[in-house]
Protein backbone atom coordinates (compact mmCIF):
# COMPACT_ATOMS: atom_id res chain seq x y z
CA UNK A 1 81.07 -27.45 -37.26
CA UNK A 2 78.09 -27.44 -39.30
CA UNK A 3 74.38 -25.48 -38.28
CA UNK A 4 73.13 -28.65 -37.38
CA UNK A 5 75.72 -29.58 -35.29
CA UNK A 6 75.59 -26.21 -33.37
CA UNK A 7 72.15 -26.56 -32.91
CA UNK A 8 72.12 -29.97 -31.35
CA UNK A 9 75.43 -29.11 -29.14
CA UNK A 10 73.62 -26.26 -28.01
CA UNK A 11 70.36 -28.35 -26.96
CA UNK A 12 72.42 -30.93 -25.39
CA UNK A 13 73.65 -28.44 -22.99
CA UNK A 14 70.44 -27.62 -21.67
CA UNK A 15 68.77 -30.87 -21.50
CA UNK A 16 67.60 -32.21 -17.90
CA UNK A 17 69.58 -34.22 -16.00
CA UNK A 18 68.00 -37.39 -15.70
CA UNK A 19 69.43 -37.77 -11.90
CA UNK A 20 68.26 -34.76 -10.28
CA UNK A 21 64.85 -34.87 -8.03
CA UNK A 22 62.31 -33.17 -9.82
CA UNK A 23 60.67 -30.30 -8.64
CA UNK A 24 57.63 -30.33 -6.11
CA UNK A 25 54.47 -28.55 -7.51
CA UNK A 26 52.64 -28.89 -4.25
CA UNK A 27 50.30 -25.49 -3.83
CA UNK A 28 50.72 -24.41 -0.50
CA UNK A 29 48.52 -21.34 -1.02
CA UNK A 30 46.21 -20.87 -3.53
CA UNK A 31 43.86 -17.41 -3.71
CA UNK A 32 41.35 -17.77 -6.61
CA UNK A 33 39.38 -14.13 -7.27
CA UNK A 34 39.64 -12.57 -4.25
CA UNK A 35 38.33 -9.21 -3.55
CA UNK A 36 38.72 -6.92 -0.31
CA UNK A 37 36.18 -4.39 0.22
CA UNK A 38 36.70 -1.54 3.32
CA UNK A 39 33.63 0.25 4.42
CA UNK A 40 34.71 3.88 5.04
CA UNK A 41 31.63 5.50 6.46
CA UNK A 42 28.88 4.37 4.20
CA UNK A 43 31.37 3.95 0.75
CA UNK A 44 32.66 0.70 -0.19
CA UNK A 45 36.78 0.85 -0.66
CA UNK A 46 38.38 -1.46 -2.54
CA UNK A 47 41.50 -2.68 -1.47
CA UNK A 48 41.75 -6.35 -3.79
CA UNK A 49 40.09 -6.75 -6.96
CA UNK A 50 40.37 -10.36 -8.64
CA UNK A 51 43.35 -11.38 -7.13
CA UNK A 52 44.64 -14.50 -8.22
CA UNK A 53 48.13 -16.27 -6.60
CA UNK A 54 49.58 -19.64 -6.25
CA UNK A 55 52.49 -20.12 -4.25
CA UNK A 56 53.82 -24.03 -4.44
CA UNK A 57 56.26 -25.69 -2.14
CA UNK A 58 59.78 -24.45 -2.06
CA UNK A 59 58.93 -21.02 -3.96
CA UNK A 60 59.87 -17.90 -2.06
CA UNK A 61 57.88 -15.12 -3.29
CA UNK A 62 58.29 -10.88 -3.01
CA UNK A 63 54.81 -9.13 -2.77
CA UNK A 64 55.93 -5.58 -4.04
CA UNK A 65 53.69 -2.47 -4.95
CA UNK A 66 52.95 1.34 -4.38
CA UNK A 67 51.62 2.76 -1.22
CA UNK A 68 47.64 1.20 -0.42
CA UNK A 69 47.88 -1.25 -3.02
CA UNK A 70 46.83 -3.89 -1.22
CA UNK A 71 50.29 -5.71 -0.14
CA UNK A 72 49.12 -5.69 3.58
CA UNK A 73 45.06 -7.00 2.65
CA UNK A 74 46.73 -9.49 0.66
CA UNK A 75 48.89 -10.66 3.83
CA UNK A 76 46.75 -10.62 6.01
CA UNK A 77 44.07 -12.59 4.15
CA UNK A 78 46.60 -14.91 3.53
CA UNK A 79 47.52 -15.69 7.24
CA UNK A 80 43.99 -15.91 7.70
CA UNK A 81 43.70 -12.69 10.11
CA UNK A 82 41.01 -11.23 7.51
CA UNK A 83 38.23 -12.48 5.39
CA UNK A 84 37.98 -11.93 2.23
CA UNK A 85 34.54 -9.96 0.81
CA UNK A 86 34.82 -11.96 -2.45
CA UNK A 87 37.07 -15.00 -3.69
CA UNK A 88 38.38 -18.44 -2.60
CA UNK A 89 41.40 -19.28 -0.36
CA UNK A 90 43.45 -22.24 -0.43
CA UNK A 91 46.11 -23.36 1.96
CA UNK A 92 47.48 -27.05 1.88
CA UNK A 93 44.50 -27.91 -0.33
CA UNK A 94 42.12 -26.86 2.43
CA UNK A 95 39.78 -24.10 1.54
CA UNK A 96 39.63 -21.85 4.53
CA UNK A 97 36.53 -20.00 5.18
């Protein structure tokens, strides 16, 4: 078999199935620049800085990182049980404020 004919085997085994439903890019939540501030006494503590996520339909998503690094801020502003100090939040299209 030639180079050529490698190559193009080789493509024709990953080419899309013309049958199959494409994928949804729905964004279900969308967090543009947020930033979480904590006042601890009269100092600012930042918790988020920029943060930018979009999750779209189907995706399943792991939120890993070290020990006050934010993962729980980031929840939690997310489920809309905190505000954020800075930044935009998205869910279903709807900016929540």
């Amino acid at each position: 078999m030639g180079n050529n004919q490698q190559q193009q085997a080789e493509e024709d085994e990953y080419e899309d199935e013309s049958d199959e439903e494409p994928e949804s890019n729905n964004e279900v939540i969308k967090i543009v620049n947020v930033h979480k501030t904590y006042l601890l006494g009269i100092e600012g503590v930042p918790a988020l800085r920029g943060v930018n996520v979009t999750i779209n339909e189907g995706e399943f998503i792991t939120i890993l990182g070290t020990s006050g690094g934010g993962k729980t801020t980031l929840l939690n502003i997310i489920g809309t049980i905190d505000k954020p100090s800075k930044g935009d939040i998205y869910i279903c299209g709807l900016r929540i404020k």
